[in-house]
Protein backbone atom coordinates (compact mmCIF):
# COMPACT_ATOMS: atom_id res chain seq x y z
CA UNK A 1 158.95 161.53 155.01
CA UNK A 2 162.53 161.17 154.64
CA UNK A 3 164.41 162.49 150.88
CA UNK A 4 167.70 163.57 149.77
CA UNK A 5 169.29 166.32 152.35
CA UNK A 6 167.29 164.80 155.51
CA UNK A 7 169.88 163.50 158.05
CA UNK A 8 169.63 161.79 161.77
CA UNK A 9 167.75 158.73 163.42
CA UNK A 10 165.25 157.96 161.18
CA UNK A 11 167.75 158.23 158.30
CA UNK A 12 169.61 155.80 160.14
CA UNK A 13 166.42 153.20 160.63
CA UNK A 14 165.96 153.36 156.99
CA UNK A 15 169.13 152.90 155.82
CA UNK A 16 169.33 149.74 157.98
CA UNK A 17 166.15 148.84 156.56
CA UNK A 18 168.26 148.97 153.34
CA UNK A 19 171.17 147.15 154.47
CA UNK A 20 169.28 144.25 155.48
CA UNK A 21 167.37 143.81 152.52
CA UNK A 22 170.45 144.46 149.76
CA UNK A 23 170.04 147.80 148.94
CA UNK A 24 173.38 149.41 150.77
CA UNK A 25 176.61 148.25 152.01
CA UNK A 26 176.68 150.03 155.39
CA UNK A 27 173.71 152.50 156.99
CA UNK A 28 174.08 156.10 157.68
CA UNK A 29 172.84 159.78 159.04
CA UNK A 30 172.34 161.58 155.94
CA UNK A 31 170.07 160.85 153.05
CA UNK A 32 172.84 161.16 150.25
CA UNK A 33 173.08 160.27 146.60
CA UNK A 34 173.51 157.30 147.26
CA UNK A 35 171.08 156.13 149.43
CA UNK A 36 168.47 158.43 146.96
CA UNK A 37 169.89 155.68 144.74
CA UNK A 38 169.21 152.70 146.66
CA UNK A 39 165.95 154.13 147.70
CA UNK A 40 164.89 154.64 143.55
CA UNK A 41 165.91 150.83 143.28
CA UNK A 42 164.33 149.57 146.24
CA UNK A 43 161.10 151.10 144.89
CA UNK A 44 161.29 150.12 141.59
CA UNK A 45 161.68 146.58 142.37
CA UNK A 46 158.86 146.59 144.88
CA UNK A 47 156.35 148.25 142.68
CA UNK A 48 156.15 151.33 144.65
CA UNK A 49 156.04 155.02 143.13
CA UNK A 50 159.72 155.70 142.46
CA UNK A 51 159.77 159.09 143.70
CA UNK A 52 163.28 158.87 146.02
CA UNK A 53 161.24 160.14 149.08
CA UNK A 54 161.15 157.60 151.50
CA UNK A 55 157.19 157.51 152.66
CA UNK A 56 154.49 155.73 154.61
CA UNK A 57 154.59 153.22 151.82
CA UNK A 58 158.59 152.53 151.17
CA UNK A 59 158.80 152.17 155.42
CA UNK A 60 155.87 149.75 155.16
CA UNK A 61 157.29 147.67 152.60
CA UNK A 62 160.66 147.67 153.62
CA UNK A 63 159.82 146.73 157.21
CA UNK A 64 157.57 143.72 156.00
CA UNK A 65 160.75 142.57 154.14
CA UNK A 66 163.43 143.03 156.93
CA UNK A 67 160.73 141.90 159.54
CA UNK A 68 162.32 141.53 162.79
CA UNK A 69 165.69 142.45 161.92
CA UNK A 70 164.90 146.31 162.35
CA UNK A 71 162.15 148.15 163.48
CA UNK A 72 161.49 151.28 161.38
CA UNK A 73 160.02 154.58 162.61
């Protein structure tokens, strides 16, 4: 699980999780404000729990909706 402070790889496959789907401008190492931020939204609008911690859940959902285009840990 992945929340504000974590950094490296998988920080990177999430973010361009996010990118693809809307949620962030650019991807990135760390797990900053603002992609604790885009995280919050991206849960909120998918009904999950919006806790900021990127989970089993928020990587499930966000790799249905970016499908090919990135392949999440």
């Amino acid at each position: 699980m992945l929340s504000l402070g974590s950094r490296g790889p998988e920080v990177e496959a999430l973010t361009e999780g996010l990118v693809s789907v809307g949620y962030l401008p650019e991807s990135s190492y760390s797990f900053d404000e603002i992609v604790d931020l885009a995280v919050r939204s991206f849960q909120e609008s998918e009904g999950l729990t919006v806790d900021g911690i990127a989970g089993p859940n928020t990587f499930r959902r966000l790799e249905s909706l970016a499908g090919s285009r990135i392949k999440l840990i």
